[in-house]
C-alpha atoms as a PDB file:
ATOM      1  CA  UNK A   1      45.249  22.694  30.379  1.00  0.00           C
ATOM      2  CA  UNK A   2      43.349  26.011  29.700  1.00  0.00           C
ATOM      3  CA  UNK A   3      41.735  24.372  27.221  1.00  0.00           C
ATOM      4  CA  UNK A   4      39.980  22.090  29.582  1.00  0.00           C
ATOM      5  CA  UNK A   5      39.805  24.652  32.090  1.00  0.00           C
ATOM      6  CA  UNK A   6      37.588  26.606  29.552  1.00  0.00           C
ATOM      7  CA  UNK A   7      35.814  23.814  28.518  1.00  0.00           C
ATOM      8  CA  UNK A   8      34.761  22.468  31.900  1.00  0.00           C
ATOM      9  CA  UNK A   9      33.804  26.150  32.869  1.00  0.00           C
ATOM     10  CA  UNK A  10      31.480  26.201  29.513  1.00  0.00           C
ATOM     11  CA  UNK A  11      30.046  22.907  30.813  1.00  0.00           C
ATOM     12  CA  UNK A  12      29.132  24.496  34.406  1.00  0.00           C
ATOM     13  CA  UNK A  13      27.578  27.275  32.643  1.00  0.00           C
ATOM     14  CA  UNK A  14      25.417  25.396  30.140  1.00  0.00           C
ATOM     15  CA  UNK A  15      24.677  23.020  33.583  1.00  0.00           C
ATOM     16  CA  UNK A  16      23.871  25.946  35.582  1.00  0.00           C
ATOM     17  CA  UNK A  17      21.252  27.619  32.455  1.00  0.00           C
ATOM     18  CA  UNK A  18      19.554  23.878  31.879  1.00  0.00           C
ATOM     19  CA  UNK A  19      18.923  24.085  35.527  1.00  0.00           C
ATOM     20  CA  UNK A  20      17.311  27.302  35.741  1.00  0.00           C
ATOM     21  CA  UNK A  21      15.040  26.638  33.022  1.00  0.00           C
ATOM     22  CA  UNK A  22      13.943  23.692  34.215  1.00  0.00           C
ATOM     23  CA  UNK A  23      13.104  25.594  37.492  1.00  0.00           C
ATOM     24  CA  UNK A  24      11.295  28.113  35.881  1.00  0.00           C
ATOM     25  CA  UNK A  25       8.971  25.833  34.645  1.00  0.00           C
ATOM     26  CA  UNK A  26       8.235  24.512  37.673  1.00  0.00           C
ATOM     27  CA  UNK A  27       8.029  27.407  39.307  1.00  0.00           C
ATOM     28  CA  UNK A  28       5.497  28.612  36.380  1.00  0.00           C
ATOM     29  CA  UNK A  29       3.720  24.561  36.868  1.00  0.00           C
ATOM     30  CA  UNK A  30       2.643  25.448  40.589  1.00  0.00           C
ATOM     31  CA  UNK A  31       1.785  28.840  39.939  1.00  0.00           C
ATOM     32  CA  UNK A  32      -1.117  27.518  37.895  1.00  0.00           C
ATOM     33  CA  UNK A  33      -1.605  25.110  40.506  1.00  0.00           C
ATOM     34  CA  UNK A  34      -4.824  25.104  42.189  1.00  0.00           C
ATOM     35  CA  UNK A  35      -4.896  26.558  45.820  1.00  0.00           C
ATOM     36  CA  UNK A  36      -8.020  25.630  48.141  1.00  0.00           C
ATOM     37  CA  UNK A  37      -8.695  27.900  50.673  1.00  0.00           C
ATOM     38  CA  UNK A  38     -11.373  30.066  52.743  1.00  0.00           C
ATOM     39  CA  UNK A  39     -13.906  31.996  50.245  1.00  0.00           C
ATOM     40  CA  UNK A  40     -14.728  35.319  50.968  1.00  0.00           C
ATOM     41  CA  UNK A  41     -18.092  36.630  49.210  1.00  0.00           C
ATOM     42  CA  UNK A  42     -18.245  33.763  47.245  1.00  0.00           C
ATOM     43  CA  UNK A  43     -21.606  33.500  45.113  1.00  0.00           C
ATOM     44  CA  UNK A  44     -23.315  31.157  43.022  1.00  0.00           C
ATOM     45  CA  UNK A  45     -22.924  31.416  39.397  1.00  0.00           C
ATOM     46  CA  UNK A  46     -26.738  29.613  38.184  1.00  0.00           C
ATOM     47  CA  UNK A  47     -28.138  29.149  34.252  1.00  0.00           C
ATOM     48  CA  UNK A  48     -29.716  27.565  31.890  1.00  0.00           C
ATOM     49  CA  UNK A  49     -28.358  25.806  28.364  1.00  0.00           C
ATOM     50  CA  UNK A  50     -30.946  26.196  25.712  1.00  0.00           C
ATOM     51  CA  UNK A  51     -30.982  24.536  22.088  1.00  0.00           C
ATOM     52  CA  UNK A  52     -32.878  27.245  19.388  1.00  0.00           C
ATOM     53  CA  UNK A  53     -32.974  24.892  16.692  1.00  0.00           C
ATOM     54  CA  UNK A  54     -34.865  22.129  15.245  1.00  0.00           C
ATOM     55  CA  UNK A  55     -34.541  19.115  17.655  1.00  0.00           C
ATOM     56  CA  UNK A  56     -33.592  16.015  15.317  1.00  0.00           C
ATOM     57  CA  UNK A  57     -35.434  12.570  16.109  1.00  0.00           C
ATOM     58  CA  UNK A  58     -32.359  10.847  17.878  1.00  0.00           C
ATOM     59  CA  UNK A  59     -31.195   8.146  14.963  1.00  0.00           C
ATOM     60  CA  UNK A  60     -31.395   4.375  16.159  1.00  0.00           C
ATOM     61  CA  UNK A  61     -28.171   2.775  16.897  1.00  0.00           C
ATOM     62  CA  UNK A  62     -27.273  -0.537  14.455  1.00  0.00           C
ATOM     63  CA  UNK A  63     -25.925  -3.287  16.796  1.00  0.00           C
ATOM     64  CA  UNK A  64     -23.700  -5.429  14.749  1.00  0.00           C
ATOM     65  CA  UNK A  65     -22.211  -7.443  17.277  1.00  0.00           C
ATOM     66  CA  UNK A  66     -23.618  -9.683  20.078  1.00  0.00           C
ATOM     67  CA  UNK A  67     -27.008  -8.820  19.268  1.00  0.00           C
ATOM     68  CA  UNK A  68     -28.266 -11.579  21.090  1.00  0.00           C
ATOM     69  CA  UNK A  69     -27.190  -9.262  24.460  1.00  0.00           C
ATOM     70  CA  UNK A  70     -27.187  -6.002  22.789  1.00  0.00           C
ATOM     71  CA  UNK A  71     -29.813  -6.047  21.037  1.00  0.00           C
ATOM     72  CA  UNK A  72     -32.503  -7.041  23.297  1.00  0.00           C
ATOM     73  CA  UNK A  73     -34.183  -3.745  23.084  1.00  0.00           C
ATOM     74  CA  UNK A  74     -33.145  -0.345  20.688  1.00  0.00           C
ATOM     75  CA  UNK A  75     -30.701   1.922  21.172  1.00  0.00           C
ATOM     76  CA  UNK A  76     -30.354   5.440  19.946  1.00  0.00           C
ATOM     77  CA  UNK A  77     -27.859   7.796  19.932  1.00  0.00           C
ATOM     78  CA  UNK A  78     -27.755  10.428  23.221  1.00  0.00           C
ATOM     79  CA  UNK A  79     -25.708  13.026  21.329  1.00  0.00           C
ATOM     80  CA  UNK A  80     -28.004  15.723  21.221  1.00  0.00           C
ATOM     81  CA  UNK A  81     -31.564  15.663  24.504  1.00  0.00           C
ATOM     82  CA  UNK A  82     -33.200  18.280  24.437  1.00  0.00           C
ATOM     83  CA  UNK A  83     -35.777  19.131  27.121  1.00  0.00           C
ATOM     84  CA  UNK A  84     -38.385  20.832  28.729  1.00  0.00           C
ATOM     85  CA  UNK A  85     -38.305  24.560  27.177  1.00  0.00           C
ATOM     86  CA  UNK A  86     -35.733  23.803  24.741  1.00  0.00           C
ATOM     87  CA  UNK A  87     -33.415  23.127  27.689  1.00  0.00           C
ATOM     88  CA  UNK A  88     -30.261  21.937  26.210  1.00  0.00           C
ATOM     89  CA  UNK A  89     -28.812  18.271  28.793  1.00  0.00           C
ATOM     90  CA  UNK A  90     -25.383  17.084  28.927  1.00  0.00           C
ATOM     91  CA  UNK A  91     -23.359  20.616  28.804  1.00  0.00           C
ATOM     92  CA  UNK A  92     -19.978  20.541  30.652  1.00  0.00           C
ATOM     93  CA  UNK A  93     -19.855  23.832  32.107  1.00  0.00           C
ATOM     94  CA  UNK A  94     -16.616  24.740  34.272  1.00  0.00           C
ATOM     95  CA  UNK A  95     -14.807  27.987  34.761  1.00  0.00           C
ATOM     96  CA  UNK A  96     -11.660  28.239  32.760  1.00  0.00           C
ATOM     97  CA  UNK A  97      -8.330  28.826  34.475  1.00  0.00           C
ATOM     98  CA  UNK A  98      -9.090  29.795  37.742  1.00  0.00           C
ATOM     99  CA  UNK A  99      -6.312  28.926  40.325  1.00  0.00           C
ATOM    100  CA  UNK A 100      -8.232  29.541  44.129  1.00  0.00           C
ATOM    101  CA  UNK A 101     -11.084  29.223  45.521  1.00  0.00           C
ATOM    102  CA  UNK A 102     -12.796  26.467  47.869  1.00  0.00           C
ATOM    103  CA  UNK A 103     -11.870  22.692  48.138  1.00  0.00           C
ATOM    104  CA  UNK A 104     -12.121  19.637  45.843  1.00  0.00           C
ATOM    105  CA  UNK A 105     -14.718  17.094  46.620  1.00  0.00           C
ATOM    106  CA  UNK A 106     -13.713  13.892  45.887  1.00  0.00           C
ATOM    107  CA  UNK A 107     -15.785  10.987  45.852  1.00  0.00           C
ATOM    108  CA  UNK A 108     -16.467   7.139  44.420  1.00  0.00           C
ATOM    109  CA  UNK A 109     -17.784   7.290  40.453  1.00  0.00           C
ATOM    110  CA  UNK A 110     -18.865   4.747  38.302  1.00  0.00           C
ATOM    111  CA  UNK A 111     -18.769   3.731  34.610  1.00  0.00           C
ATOM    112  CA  UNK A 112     -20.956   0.541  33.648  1.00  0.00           C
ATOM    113  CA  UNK A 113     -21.105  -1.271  30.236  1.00  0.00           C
ATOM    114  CA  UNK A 114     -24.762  -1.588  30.988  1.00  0.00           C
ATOM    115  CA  UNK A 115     -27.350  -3.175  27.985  1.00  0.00           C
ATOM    116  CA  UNK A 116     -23.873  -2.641  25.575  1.00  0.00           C
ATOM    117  CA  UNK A 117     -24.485   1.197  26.502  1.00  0.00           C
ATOM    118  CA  UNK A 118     -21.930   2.809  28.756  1.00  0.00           C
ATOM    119  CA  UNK A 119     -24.195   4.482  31.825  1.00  0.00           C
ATOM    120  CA  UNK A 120     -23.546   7.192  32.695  1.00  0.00           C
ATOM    121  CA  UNK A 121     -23.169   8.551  29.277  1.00  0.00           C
ATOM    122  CA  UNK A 122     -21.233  11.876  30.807  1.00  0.00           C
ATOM    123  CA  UNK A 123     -20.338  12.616  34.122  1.00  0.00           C
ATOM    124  CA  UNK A 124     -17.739  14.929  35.452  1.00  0.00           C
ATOM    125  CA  UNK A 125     -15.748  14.897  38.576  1.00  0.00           C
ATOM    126  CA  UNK A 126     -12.722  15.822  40.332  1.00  0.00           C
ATOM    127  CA  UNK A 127      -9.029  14.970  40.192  1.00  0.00           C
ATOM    128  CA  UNK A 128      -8.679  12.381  43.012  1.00  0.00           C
ATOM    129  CA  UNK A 129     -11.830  10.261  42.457  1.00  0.00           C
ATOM    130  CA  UNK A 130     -11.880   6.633  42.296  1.00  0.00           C
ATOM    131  CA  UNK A 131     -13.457   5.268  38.884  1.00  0.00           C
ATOM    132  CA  UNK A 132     -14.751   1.695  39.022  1.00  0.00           C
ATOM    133  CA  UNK A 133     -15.347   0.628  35.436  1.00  0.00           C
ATOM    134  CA  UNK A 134     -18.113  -2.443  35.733  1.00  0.00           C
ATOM    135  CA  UNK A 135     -19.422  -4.850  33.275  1.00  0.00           C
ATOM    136  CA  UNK A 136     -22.710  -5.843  33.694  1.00  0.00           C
ATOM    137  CA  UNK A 137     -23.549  -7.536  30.344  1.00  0.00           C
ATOM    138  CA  UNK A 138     -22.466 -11.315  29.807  1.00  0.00           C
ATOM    139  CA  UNK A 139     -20.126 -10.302  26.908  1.00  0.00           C
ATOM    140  CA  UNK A 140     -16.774  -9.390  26.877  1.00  0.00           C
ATOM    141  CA  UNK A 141     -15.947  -5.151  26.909  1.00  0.00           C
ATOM    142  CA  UNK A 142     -12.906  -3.506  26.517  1.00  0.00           C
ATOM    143  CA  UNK A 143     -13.557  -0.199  28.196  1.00  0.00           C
ATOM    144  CA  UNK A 144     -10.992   2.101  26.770  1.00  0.00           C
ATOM    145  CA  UNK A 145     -10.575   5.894  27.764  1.00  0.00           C
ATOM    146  CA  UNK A 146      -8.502   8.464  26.065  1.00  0.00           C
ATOM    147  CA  UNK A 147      -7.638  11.575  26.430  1.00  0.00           C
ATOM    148  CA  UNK A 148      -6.194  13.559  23.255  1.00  0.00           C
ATOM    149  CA  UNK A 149      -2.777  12.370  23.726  1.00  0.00           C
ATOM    150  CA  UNK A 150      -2.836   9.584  25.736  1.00  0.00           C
ATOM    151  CA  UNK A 151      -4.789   6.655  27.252  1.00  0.00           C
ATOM    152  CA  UNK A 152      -5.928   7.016  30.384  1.00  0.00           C
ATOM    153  CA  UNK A 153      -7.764   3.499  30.839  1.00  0.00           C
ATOM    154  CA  UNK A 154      -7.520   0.362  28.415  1.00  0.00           C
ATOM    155  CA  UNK A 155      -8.405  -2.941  30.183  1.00  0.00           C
ATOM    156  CA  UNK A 156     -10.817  -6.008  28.923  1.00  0.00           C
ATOM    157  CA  UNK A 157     -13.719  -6.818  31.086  1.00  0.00           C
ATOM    158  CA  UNK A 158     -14.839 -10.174  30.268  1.00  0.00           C
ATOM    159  CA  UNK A 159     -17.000 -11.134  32.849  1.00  0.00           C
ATOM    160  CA  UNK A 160     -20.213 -10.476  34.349  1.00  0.00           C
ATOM    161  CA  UNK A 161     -19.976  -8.205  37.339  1.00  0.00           C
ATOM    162  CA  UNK A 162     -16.200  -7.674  36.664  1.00  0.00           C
ATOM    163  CA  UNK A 163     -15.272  -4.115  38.203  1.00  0.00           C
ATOM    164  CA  UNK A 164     -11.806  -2.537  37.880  1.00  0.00           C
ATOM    165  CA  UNK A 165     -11.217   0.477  39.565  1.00  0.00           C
ATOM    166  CA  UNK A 166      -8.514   3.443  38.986  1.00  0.00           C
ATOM    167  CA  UNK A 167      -8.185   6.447  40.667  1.00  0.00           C
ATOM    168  CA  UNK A 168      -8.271   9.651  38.313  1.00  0.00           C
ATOM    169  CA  UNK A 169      -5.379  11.820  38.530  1.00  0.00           C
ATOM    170  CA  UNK A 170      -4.975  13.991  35.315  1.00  0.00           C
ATOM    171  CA  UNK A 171      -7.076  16.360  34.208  1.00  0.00           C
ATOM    172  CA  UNK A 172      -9.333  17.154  30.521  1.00  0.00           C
ATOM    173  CA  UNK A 173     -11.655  16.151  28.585  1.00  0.00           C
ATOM    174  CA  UNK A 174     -11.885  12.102  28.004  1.00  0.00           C
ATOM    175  CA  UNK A 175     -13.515  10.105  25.098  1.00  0.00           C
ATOM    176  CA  UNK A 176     -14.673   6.553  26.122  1.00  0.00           C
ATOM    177  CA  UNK A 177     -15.053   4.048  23.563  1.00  0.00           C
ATOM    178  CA  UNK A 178     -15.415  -0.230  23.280  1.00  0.00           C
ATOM    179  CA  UNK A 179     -12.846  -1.934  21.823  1.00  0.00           C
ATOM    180  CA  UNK A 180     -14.539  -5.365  21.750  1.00  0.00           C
ATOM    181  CA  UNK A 181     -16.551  -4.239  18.630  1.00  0.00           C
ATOM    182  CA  UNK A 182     -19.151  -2.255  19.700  1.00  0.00           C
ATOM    183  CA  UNK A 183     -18.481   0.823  17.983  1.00  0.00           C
ATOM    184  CA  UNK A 184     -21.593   2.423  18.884  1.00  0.00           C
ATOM    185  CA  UNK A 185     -21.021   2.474  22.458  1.00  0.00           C
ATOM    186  CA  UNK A 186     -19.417   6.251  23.208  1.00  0.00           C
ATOM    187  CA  UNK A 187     -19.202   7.850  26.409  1.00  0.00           C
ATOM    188  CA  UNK A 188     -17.636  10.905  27.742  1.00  0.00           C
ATOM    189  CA  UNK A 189     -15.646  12.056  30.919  1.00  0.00           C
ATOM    190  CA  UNK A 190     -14.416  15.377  31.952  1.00  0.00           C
ATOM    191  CA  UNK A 191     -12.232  15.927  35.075  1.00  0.00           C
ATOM    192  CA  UNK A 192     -11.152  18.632  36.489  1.00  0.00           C
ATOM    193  CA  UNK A 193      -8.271  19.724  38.833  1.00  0.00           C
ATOM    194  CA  UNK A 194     -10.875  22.607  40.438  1.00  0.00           C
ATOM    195  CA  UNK A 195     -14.168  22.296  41.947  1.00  0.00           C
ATOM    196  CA  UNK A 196     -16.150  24.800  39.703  1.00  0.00           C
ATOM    197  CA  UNK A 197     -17.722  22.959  36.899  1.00  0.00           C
ATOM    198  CA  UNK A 198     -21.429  21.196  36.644  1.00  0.00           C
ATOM    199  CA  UNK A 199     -23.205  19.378  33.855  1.00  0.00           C
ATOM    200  CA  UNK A 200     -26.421  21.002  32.859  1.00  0.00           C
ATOM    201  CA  UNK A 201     -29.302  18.656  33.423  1.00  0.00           C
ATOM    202  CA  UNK A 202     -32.321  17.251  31.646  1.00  0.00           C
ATOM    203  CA  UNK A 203     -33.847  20.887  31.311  1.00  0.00           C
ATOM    204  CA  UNK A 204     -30.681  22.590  30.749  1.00  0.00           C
ATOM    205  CA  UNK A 205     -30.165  23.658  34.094  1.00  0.00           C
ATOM    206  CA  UNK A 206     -26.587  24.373  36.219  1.00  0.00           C
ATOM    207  CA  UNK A 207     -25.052  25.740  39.405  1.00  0.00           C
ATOM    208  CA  UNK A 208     -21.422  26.184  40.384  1.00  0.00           C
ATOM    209  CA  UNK A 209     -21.360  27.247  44.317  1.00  0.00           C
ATOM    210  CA  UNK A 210     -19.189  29.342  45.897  1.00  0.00           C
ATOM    211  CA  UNK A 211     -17.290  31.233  43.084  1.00  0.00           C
ATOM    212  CA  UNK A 212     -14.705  33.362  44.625  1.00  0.00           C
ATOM    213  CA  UNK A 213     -15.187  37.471  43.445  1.00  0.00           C
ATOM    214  CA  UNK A 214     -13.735  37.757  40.148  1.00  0.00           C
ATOM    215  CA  UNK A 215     -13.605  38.393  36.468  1.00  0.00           C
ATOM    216  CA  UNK A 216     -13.310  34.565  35.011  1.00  0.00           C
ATOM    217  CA  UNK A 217     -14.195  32.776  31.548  1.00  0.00           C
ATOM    218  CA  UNK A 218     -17.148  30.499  31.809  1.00  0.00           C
ATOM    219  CA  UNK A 219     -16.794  27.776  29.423  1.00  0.00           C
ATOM    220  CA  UNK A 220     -19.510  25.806  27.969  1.00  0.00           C
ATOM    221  CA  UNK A 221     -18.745  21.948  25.979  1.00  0.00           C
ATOM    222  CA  UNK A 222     -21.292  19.567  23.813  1.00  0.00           C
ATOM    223  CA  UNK A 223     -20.422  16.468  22.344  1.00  0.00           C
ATOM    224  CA  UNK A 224     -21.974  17.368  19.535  1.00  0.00           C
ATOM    225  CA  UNK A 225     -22.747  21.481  19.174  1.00  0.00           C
ATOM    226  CA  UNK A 226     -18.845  22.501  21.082  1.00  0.00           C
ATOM    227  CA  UNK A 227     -17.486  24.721  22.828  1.00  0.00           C
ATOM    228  CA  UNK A 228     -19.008  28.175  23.876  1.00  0.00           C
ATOM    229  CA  UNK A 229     -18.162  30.912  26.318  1.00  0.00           C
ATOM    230  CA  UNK A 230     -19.155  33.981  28.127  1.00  0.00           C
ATOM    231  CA  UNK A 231     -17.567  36.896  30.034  1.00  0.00           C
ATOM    232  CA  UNK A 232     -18.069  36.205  33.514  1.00  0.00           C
ATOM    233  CA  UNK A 233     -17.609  38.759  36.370  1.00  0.00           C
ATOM    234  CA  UNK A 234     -18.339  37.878  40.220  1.00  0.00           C
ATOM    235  CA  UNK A 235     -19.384  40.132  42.623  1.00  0.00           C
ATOM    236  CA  UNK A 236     -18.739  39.619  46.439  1.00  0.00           C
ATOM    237  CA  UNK A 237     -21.905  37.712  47.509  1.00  0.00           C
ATOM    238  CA  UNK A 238     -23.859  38.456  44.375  1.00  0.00           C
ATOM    239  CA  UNK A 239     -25.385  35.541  42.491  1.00  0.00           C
ATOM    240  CA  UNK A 240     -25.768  35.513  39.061  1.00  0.00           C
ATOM    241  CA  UNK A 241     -28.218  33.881  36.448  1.00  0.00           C
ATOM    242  CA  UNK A 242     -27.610  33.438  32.577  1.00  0.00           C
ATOM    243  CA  UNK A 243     -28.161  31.764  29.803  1.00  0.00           C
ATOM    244  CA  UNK A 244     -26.300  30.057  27.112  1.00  0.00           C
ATOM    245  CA  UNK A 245     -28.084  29.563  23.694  1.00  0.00           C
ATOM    246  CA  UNK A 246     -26.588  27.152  21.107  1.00  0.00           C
ATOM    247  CA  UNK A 247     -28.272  26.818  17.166  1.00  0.00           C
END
């Protein structure tokens, strides 16, 4: 019977460790939880992407299915626009890690299958949002969207004016491809479980609002050039401008 007794008692103990593991990680989970709240001296963080090198014509696209829909007029590939004063577009830039500061904004986005070209070709929102996936083209599309791991979306949209909608609820990075056989359509989505990220626009431009006082790691992502970063530190009610260069 001591046997058992030891035994059982073993069992509690190996119970009793499992559990407090398990609750350290959650505890450690909503510690890195986001927490929206009042901002005091919060200032905007404001800049400008900029390409140095040569600008590449963009190549043209080959459409080797359903041309008689997709290829109605040319398509290149949206990788790499550059603009006015070398002002770099379609930068995902977000602040890395940071755990407070003012509210998400959620709202309606869209995804179309548009001309066989997936419009917009990047956007970035906020956990929470509602994604309607549409197909405007008379051909069937197979929207599929991944992140690194995982799918997040992988439905067939065969009809004209078909819309399926999903609400967004994990966070990263998201590749969004056509499984139908157009391999050149290619889209990207980045969502984020914090409010302060932007996407620079056609002249390289950005803005995050409201950055609580701080020392934080401002990220910058390209589809095509990566990842870059820079030291970033807030001062109460101070707004900063800067620039990000990429070769």
């Amino acid at each position: 019977m001591q046997f058992f007794g030891e035994r059982a008692q073993k069992t509690l103990i190996l119970v009793v460790i499992l559990v407090a593991i398990a609750l350290a990680s959650l505890l450690a989970t909503v510690a890195l939880a986001y927490t929206p709240g009042p901002v005091v001296g919060g200032a905007a963080v404001r800049g400008i992407v900029k390409f140095t090198g040569p600008v590449p014509a963009p190549a043209k696209l080959d459409i080797i299915k359903d041309p008689e829909v997709c290829g109605t007029e040319p398509k290149f590939d949206e990788s790499l626009q550059v603009g006015a004063g070398q002002g770099l577009a379609n930068v995902v830039v977000y602040i890395e890690k940071i755990d407070k500061g003012r509210a998400l904004t959620t709202a309606k986005a869209e995804l179309d299958n548009r001309h066989c070209r997936f419009v917009p070709h990047l956007q970035a929102f906020a956990t929470g949002t509602e994604l309607a996936v549409k197909n405007s083209d008379g051909v069937l599309h197979n929207t599929h969207i991944r992140l690194p791991n995982s799918d997040v979306f992988n439905y067939a949209l065969p009809e004209k004016g078909q819309v399926i909608k999903k609400k967004m609820t994990r966070a990263g990075l998201m590749k969004v491809g056509c499984d139908a056989g157009h391999v050149w359509m290619g889209a990207w989505i980045a969502v984020f479980d914090h409010p302060y990220f932007a996407i620079s626009d056609k002249d390289g431009k950005f803005s995050l609002a409201d950055v609580p006082p701080g020392q934080y790691n401002l990220m910058f992502w390209h589809e095509k050039l990566g990842k870059g970063s820079q030291q970033l530190t807030v001062q109460p009610g101070a707004a900063q401008d800067l620039t990000q260069v990429y070769k």
